[in-house]
Protein backbone atom coordinates (compact mmCIF):
# COMPACT_ATOMS: atom_id res chain seq x y z
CA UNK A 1 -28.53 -84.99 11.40
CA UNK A 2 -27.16 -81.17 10.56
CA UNK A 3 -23.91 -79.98 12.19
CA UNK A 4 -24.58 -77.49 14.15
CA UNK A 5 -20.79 -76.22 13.73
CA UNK A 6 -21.13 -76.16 10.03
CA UNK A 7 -19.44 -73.38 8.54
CA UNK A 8 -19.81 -70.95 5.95
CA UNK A 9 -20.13 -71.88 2.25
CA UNK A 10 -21.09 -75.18 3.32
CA UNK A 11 -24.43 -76.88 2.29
CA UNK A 12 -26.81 -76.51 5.24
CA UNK A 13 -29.08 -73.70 7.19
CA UNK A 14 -28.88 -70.06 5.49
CA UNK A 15 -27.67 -67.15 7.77
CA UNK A 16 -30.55 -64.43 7.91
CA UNK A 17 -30.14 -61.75 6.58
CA UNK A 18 -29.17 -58.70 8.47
CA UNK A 19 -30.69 -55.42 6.12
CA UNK A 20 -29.68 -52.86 8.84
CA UNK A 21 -25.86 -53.70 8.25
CA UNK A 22 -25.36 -52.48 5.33
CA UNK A 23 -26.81 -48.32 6.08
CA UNK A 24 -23.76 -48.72 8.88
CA UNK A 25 -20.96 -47.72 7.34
CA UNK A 26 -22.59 -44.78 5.25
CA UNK A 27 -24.39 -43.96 8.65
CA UNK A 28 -20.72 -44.19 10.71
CA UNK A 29 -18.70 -42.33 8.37
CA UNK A 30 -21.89 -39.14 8.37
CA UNK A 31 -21.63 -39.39 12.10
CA UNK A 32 -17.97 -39.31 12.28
CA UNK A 33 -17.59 -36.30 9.65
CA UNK A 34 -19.61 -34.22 11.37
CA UNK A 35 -18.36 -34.34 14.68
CA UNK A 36 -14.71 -34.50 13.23
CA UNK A 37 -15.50 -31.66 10.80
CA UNK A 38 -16.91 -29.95 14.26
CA UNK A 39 -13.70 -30.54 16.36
CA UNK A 40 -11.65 -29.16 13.42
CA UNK A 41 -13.17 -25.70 12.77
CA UNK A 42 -13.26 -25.40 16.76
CA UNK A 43 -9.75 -26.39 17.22
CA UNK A 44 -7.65 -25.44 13.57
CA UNK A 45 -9.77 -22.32 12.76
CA UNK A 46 -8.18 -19.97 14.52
CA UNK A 47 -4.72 -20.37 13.98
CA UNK A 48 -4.76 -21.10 10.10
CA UNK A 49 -7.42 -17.93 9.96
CA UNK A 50 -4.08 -16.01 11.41
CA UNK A 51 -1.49 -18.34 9.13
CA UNK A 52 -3.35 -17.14 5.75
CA UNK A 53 -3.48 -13.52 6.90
CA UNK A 54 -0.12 -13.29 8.11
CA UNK A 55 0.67 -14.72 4.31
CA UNK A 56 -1.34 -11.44 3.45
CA UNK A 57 -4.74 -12.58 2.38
CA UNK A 58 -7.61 -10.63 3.32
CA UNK A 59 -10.39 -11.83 5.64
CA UNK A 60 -12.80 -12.62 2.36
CA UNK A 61 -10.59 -15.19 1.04
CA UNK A 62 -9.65 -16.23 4.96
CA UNK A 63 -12.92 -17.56 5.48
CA UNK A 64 -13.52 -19.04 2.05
CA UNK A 65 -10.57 -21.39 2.75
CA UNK A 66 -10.47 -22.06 5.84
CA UNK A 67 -14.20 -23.38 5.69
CA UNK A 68 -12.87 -25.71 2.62
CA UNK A 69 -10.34 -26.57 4.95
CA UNK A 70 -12.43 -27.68 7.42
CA UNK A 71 -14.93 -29.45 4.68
CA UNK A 72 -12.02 -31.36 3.42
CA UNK A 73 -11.15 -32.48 7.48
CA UNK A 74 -14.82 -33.50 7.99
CA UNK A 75 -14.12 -35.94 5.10
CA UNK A 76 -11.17 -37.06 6.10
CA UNK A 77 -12.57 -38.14 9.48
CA UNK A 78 -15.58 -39.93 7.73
CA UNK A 79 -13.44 -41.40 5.53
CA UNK A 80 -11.26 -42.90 8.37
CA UNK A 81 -14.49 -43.56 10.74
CA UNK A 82 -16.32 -45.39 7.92
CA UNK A 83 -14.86 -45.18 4.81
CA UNK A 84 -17.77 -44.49 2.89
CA UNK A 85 -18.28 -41.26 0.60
CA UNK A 86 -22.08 -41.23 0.62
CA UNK A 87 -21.97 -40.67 4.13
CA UNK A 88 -18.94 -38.44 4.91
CA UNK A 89 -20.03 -35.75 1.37
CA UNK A 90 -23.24 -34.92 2.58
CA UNK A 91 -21.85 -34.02 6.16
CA UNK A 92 -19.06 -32.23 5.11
CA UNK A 93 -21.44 -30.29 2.59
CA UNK A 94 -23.70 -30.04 5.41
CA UNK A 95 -20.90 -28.23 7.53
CA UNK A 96 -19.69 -26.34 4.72
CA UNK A 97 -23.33 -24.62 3.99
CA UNK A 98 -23.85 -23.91 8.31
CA UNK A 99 -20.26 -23.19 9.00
CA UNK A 100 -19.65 -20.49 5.77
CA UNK A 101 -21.91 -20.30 2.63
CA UNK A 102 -25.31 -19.24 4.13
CA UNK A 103 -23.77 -16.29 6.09
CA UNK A 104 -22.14 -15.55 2.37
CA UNK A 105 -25.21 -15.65 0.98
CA UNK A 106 -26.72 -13.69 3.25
CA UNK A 107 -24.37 -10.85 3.06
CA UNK A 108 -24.29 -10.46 -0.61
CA UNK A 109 -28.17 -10.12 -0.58
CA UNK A 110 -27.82 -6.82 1.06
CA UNK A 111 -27.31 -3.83 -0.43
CA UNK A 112 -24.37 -3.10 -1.72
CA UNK A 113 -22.78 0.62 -2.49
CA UNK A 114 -19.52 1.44 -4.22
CA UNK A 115 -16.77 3.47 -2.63
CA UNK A 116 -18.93 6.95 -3.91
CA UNK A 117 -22.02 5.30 -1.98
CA UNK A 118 -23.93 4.75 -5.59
CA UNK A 119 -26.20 1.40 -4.83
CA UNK A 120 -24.64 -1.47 -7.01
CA UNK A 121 -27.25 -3.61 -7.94
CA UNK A 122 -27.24 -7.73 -7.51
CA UNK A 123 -26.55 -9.66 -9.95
CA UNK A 124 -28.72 -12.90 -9.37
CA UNK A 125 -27.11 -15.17 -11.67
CA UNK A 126 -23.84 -14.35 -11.14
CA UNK A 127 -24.65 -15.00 -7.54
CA UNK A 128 -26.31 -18.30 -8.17
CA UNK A 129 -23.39 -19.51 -10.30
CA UNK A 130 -20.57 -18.29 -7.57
CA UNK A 131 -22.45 -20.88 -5.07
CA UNK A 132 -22.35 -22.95 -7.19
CA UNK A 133 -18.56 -22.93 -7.25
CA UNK A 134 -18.40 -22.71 -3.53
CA UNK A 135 -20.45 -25.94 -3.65
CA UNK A 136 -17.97 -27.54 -6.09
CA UNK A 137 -14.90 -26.62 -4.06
CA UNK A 138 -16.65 -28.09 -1.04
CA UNK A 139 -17.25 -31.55 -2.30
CA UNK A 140 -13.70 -31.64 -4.30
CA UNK A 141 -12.89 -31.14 -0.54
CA UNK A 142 -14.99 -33.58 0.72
CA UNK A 143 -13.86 -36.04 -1.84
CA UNK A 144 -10.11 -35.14 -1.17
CA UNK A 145 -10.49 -35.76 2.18
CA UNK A 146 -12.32 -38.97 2.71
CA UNK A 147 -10.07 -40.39 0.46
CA UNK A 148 -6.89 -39.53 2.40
CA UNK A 149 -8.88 -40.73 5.41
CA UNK A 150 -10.34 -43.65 3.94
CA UNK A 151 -6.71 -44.79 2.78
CA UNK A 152 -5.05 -43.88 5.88
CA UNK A 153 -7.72 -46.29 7.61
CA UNK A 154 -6.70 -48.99 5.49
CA UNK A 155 -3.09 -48.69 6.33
CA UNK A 156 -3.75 -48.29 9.96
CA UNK A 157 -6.94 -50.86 10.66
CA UNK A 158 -6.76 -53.48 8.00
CA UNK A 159 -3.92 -55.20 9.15
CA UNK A 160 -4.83 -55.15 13.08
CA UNK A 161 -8.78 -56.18 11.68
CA UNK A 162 -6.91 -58.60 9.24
CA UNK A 163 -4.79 -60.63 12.51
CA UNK A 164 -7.65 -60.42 14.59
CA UNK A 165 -9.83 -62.53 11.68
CA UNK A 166 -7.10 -64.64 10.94
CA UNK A 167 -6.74 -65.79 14.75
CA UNK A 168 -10.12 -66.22 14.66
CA UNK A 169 -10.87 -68.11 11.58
CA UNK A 170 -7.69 -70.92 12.94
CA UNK A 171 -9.71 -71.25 16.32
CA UNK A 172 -13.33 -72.35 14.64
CA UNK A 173 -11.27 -74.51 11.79
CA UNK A 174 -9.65 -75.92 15.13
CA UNK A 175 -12.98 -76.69 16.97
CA UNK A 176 -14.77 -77.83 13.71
CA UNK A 177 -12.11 -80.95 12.63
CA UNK A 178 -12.54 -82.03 16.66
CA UNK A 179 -16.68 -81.86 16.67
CA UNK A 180 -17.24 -82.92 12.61
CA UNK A 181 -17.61 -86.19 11.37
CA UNK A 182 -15.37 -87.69 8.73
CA UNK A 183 -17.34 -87.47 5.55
CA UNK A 184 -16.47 -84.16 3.84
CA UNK A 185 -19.69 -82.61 3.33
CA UNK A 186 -20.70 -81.58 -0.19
CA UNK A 187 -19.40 -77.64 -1.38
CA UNK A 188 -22.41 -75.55 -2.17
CA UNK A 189 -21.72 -74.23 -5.76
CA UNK A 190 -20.21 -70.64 -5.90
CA UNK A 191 -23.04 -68.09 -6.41
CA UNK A 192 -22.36 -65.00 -8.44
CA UNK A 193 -22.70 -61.68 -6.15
CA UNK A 194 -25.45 -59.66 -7.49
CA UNK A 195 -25.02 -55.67 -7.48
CA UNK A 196 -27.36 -53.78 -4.76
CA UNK A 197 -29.42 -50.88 -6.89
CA UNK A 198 -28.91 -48.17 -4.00
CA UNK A 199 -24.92 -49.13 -3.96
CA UNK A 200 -24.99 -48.75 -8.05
CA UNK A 201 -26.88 -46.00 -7.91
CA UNK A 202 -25.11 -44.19 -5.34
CA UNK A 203 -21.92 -44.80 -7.18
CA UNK A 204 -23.04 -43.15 -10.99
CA UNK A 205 -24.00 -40.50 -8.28
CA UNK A 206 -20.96 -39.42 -6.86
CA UNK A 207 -19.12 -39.94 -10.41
CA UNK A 208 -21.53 -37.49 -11.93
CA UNK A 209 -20.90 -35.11 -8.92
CA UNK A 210 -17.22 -35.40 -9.30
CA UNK A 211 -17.33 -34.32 -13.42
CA UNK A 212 -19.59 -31.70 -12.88
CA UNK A 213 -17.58 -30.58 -9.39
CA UNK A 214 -14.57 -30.41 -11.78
CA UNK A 215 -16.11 -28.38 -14.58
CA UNK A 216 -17.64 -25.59 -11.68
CA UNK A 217 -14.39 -25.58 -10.21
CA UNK A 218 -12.20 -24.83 -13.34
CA UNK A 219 -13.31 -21.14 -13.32
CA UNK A 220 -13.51 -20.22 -9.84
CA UNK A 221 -10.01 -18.64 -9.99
CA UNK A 222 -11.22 -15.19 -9.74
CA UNK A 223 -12.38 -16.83 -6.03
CA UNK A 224 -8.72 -17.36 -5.11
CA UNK A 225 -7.14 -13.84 -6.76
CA UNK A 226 -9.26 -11.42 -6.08
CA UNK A 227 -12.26 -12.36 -3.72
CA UNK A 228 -15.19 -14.80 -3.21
CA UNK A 229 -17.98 -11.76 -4.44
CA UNK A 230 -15.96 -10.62 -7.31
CA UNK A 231 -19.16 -9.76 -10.07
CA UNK A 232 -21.68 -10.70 -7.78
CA UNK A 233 -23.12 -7.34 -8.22
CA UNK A 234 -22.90 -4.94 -11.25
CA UNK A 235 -21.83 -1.43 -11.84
CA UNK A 236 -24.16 1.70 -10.03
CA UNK A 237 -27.34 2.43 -12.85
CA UNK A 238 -26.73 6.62 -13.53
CA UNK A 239 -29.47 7.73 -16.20
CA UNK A 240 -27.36 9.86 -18.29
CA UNK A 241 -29.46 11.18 -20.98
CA UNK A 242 -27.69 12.05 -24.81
CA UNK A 243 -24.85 11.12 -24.23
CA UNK A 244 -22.68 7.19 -23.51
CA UNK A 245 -21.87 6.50 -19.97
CA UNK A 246 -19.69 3.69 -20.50
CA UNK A 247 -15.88 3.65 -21.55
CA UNK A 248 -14.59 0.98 -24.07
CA UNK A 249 -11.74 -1.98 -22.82
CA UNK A 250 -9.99 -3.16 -25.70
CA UNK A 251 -6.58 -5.11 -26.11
CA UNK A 252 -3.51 -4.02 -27.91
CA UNK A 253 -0.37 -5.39 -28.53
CA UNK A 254 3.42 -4.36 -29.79
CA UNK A 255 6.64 -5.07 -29.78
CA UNK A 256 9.20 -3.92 -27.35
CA UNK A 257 12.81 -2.75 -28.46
CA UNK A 258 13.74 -2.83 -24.78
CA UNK A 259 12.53 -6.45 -24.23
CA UNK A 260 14.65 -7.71 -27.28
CA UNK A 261 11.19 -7.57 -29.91
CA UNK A 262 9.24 -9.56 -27.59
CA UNK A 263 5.52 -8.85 -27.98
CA UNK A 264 3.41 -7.63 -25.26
CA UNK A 265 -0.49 -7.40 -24.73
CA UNK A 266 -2.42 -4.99 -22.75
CA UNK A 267 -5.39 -3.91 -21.99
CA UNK A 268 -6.37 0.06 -22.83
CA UNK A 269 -9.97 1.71 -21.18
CA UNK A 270 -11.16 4.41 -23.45
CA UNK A 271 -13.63 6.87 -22.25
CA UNK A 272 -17.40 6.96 -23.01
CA UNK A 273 -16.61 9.84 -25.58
CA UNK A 274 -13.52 8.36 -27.22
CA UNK A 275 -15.48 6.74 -30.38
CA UNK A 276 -18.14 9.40 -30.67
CA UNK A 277 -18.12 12.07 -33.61
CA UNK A 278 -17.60 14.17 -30.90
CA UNK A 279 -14.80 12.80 -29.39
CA UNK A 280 -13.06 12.84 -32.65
CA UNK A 281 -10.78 16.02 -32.08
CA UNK A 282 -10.46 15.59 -28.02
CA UNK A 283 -7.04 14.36 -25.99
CA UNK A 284 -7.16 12.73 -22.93
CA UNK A 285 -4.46 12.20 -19.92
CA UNK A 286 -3.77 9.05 -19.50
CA UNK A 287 -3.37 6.76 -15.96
CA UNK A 288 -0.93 3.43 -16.20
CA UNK A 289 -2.30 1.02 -13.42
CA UNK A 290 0.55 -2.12 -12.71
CA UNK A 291 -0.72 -5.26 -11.38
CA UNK A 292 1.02 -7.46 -8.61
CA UNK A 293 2.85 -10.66 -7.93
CA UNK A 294 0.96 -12.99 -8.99
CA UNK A 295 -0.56 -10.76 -11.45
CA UNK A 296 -1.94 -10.41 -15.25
CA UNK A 297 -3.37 -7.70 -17.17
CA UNK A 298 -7.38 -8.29 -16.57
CA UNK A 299 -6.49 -7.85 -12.51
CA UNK A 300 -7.13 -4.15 -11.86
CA UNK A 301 -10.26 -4.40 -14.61
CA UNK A 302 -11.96 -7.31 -12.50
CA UNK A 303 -10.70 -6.74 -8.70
CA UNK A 304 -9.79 -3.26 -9.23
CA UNK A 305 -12.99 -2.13 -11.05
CA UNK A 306 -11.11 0.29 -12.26
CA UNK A 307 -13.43 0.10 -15.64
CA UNK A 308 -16.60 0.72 -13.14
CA UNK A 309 -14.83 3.62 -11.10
CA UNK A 310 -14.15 5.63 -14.05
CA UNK A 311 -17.22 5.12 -16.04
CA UNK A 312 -19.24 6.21 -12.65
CA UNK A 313 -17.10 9.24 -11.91
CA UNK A 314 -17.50 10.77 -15.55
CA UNK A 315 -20.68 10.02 -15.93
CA UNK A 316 -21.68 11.69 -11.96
CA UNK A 317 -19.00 14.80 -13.65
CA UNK A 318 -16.62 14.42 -11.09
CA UNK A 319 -13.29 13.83 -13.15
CA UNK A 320 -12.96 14.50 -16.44
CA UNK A 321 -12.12 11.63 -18.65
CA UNK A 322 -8.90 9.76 -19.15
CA UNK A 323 -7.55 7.13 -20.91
CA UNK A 324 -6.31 3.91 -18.60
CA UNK A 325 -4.14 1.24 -19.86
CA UNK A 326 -3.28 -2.10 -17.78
CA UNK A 327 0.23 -3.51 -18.70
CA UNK A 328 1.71 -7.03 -18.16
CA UNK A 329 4.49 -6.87 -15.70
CA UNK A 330 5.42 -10.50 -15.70
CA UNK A 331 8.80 -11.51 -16.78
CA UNK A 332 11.43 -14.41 -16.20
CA UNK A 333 10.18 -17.79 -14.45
CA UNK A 334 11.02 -18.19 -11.02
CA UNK A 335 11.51 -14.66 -9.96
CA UNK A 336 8.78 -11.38 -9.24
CA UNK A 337 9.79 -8.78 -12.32
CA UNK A 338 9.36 -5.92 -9.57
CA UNK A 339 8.18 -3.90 -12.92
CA UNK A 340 12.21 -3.08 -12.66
CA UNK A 341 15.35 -3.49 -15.08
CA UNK A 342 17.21 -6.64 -13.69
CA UNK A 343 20.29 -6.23 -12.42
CA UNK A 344 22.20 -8.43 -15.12
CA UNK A 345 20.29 -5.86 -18.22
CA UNK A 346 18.33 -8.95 -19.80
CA UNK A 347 15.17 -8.03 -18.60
CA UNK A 348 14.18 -4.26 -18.93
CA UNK A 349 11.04 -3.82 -17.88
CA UNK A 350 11.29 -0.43 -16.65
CA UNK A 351 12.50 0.50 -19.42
CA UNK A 352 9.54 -1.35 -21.73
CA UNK A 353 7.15 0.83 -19.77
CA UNK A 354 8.47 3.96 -19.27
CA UNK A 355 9.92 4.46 -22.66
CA UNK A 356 8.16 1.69 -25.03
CA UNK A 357 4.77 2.01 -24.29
CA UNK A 358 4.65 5.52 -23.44
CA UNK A 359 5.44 5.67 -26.83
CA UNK A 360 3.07 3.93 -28.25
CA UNK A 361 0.28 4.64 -26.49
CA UNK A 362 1.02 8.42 -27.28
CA UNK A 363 1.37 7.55 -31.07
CA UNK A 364 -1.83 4.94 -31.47
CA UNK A 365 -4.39 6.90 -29.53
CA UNK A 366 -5.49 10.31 -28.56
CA UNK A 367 -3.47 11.44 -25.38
CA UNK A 368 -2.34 14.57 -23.93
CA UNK A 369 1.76 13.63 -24.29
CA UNK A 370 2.58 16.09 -21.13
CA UNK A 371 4.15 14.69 -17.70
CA UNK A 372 1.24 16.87 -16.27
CA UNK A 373 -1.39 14.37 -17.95
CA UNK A 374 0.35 11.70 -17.35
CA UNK A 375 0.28 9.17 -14.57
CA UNK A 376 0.99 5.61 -12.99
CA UNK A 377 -0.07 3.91 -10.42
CA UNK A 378 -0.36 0.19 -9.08
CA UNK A 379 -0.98 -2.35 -5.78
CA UNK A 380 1.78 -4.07 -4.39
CA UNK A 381 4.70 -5.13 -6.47
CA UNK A 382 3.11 -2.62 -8.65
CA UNK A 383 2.74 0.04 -6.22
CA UNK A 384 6.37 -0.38 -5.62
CA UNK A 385 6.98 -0.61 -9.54
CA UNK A 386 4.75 2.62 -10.08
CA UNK A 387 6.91 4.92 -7.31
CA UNK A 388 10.47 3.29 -8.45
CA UNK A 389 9.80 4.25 -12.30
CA UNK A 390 8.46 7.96 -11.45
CA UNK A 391 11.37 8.70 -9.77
CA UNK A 392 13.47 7.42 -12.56
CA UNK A 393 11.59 8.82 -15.32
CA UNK A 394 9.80 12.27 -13.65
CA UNK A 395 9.67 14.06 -16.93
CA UNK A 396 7.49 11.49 -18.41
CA UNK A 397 5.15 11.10 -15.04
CA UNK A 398 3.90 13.45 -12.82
CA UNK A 399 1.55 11.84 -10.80
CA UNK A 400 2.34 8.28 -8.56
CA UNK A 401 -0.28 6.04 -6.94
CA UNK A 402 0.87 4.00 -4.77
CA UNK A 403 -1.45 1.32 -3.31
CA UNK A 404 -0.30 -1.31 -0.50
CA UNK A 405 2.96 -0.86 -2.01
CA UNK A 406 6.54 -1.07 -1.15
CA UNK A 407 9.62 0.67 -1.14
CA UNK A 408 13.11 -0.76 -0.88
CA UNK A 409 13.71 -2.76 -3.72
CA UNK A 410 12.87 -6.77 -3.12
CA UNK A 411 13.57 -9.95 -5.05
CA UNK A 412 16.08 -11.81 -6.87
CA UNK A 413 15.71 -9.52 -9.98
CA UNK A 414 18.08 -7.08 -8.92
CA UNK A 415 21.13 -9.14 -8.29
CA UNK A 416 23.50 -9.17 -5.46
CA UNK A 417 25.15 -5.70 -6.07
CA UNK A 418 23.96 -3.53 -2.98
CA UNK A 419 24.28 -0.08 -4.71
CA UNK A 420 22.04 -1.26 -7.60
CA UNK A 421 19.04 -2.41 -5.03
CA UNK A 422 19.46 0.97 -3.40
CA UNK A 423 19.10 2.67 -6.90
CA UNK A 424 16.08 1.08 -6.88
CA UNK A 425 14.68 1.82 -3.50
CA UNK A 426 12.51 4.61 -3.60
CA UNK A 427 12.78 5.19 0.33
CA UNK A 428 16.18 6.23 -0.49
CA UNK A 429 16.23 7.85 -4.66
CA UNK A 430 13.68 10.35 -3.71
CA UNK A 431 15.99 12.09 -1.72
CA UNK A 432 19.02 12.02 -4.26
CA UNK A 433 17.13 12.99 -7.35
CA UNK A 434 15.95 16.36 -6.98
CA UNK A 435 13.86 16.50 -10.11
CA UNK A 436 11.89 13.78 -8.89
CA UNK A 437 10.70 15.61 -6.02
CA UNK A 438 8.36 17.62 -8.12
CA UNK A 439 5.79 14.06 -8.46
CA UNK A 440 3.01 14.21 -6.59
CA UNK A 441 2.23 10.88 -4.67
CA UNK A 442 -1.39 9.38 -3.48
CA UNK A 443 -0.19 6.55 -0.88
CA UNK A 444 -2.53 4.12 0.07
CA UNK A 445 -2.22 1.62 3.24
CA UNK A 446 -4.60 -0.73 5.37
CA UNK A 447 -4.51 -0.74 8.95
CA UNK A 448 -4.21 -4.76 9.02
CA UNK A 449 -1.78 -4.70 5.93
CA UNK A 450 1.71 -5.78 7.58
CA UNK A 451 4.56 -5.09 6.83
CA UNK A 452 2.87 -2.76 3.87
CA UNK A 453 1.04 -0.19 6.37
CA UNK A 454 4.33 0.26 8.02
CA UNK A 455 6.48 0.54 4.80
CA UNK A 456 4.02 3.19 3.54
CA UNK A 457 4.11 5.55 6.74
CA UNK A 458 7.52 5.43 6.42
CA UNK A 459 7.91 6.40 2.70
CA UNK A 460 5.31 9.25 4.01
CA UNK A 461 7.61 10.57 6.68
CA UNK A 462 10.38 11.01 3.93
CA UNK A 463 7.87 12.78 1.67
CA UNK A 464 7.04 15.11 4.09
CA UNK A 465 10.65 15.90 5.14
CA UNK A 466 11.86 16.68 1.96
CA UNK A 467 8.67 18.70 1.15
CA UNK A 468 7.22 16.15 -1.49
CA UNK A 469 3.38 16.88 -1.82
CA UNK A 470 1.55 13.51 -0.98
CA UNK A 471 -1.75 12.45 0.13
CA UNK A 472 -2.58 9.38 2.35
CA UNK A 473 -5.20 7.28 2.12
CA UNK A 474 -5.22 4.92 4.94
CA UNK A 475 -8.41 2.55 5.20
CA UNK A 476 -9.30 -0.11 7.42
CA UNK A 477 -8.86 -3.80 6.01
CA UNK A 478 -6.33 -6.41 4.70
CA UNK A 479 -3.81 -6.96 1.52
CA UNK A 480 -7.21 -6.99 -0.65
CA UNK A 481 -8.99 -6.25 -3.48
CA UNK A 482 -11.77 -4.38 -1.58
CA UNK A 483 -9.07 -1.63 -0.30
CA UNK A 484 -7.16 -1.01 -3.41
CA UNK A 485 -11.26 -0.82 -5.34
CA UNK A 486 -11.96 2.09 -2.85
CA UNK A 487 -8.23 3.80 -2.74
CA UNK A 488 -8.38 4.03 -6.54
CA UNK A 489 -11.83 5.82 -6.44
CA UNK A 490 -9.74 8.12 -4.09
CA UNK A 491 -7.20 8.55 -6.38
CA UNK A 492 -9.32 8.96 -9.25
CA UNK A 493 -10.43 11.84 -7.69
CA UNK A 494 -7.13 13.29 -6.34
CA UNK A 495 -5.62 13.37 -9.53
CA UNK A 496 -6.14 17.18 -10.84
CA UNK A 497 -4.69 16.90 -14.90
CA UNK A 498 -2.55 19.39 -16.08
CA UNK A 499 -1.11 20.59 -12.85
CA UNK A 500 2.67 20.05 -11.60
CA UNK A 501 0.54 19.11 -8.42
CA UNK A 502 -2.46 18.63 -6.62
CA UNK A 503 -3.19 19.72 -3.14
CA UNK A 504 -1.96 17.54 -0.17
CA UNK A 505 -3.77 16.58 2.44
């Protein structure tokens, strides 16, 4: 006669088989992501939107990460629901795609016009291969957080589920040895488990996902540092007939006496006519752009577009054409350079600009060597770096631009000597050097740009006490990329070569 409390592994009646259990998990940990991911944008969006731009991101880069943010909590909640990638990916993709990249999408297909209103014209492929990115940032995300969650649910659940078996496992092995008779039935021999195609499959899946996730994701920097659309669409098309319309970037390098030999690259735009036959006997003022903190020597080339602004402008005839060269301001580990001299003399970067490459740049390629035709500008640390050096060195510059900037000297660099951070404070040196006063500044701010906006209408005030001729260029926006593009078109135009100054305004 069969036991009817025989249990499992023992010879006797097969359990059916129950197909619908095993979509369950996969099924669970969809449903949770999704309505997890939901609760998350609703309830954390807000408040880290307003963390990352009090940090001093702009709203382009706000949204890109706080929508991987929220991808990354829909996995984690799928991964703690269910535990099961397959299901908690595609929902987290799913409210990556409705919560962010289709309204990207849509907004780089429209038109698009540069700061002089010239249409710039999409570039499909580089549009194609930025969602791309977005995509592979989304399931690294996804991945990140359903593992986190899927961990976290082992720690919490498995040993509550664990007891709760064990208990119950004692109580059946208790009622069996009361019902069962005394011969030990016979073991069914152990049976090898067999892998389930969808389960293999699904896992070669996700690996492949994962490498190629990886690879997309190595080059989205330019995402992070400058802004989600950065070469989604290319420079304006101006049919210029006889003659080049675009200037030449090409990298140089020397080395510095003031930085103790060390060699350093940077990046120099020539004009459209600087190669020509032409060209050959022509001199050309020359703009120094600084980057920021965190910063290299490609940033004003690729956020900037300072390569784009210039070519455009000369070839429309609305500037004459200048030579631009992009330095790298980057100097000890663990402390911003402030494009300044440090306060113990090691690290003379002030000096390596003003003086070193000045120098070289006048003797390696055709400029105009004449404060007059002669200028520097930068954004941020470099704005600040741009208006501290003028004013130290105003018979090599006469022309500042000053963009998001700064202006009381900041950092460790300096050193802890108050009378040397105030000899570095341009709020404060443009007062006491005289000769200084004969620059001619092009401020830029943004309205949402804290404490930046404010540092800048200050430093204006000053300017226009002691009589300094300035011009400010206040736009609406963030910290970003998109401002500094259009306030160096501004400046571009401002600048008016060969004069002591241009006209305020």
């Amino acid at each position: 006669m069969k036991n009817r409390w025989q249990p499992s592994g023992l010879v006797g009646e097969k359990r059916p088989r129950r197909p619908l259990r095993a979509f369950a998990p996969p099924l669970l940990s969809f449903v949770g992501a999704l309505l997890g991911g939901a609760l998350v944008t609703v309830g954390m969006t807000p408040g880290l939107s307003a963390l990352l731009i009090a940090l001093g991101l702009d709203i382009q880069r706000t949204q890109m990460l706080t929508a991987l943010f929220c991808c990354a909590g829909a996995g984690f909640c799928g991964g703690l629901v269910g535990r099961r990638l397959l299901g908690a990916v595609p929902a987290s993709l799913l409210l990556f795609w409705s919560a962010y990249l289709q309204d990207f999408i849509g907004a780089e297909l429209q038109p698009v016009h540069d700061p002089g209103g010239q249409l710039e014209p999409l570039n499909v492929g580089a549009l194609i291969h930025t969602v791309l990115m977005l995509l592979a940032l989304a399931l690294l995300a996804a991945f990140a957080g359903c593992a986190i969650g899927e961990v976290l649910a082992r720690v919490l659940c498995d040993p509550i589920v664990q007891t709760w078996q064990l208990l119950r496992s004692r109580q059946r092995l208790a009622a069996l040895q009361e019902t069962a008779p005394l011969a030990v039935p016979k073991l069914a021999p152990p049976v090898a488990p067999q892998p389930r195609p969808l389960a293999f499959m699904g896992s070669w899946l996700l690996a492949a996902l994962l490498v190629v996730s990886l690879i997309l994701a190595a080059g989205s920097g330019d995402l992070f540092l400058f802004a989600p659309d950065t070469g989604i669409h290319t420079p304006p098309v101006i049919h210029t007939a006889g003659r080049p319309n675009k200037g030449t970037v090409v990298k140089d390098s020397f080395a510095s006496p003031s930085l103790h030999g060390q060699r350093r690259s940077f990046l120099v735009y020539l004009p459209p006519s600087y190669n020509t036959p032409a060209g050959q006997q022509q001199r050309y003022p020359v703009l120094y752009l600084l980057h920021g903190s965190p910063g290299k020597i490609v940033d004003w080339v690729t956020g900037g577009k300072a390569e784009q602004s210039a070519d455009t402008l000369i070839d429309l005839g609305k500037i004459p054409e200048l030579i631009m060269v992009f330095p790298d301001g980057n100097g000890r580990p663990g402390a911003t350079s402030e494009w300044g001299n440090s306060g113990d003399g090691r690290q003379l970067l002030e000096n390596y600009v003003a003086i070193d490459l000045v120098h070289y740049i006048d003797s390696h390629y055709r400029t105009i060597p004449s404060p007059e035709d002669r200028a520097i500008g930068g954004n941020s640390m470099g704005g600040f770096g741009a208006a501290n050096i003028a004013i130290h060195h105003p018979d090599v510059f006469g022309f500042v631009i000053s963009l998001g900037g700064y202006y009381r000297a900041e950092g460790l660099i300096w050193g802890n000597d108050p009378a040397y951070r105030r000899a570095n404070s341009p709020l404060y040196t443009i007062a006491s050097n005289r000769r200084s006063q004969r620059l001619a500044f092009f401020l830029g701010a943004a309205t949402k740009d804290q404490p930046y906006y404010s540092d800048t209408l200050q430093f204006a005030q000053v300017l226009k006490k002691l009589h300094v001729r300035y011009t400010l260029d206040i736009e609406k926006g963030y910290h970003s990329w998109h401002v500094w593009e259009v306030q160096l078109y501004h400046a571009l135009l401002w600048l008016h070569w060969g004069q002591s100054s241009p006209q305020a305004s």
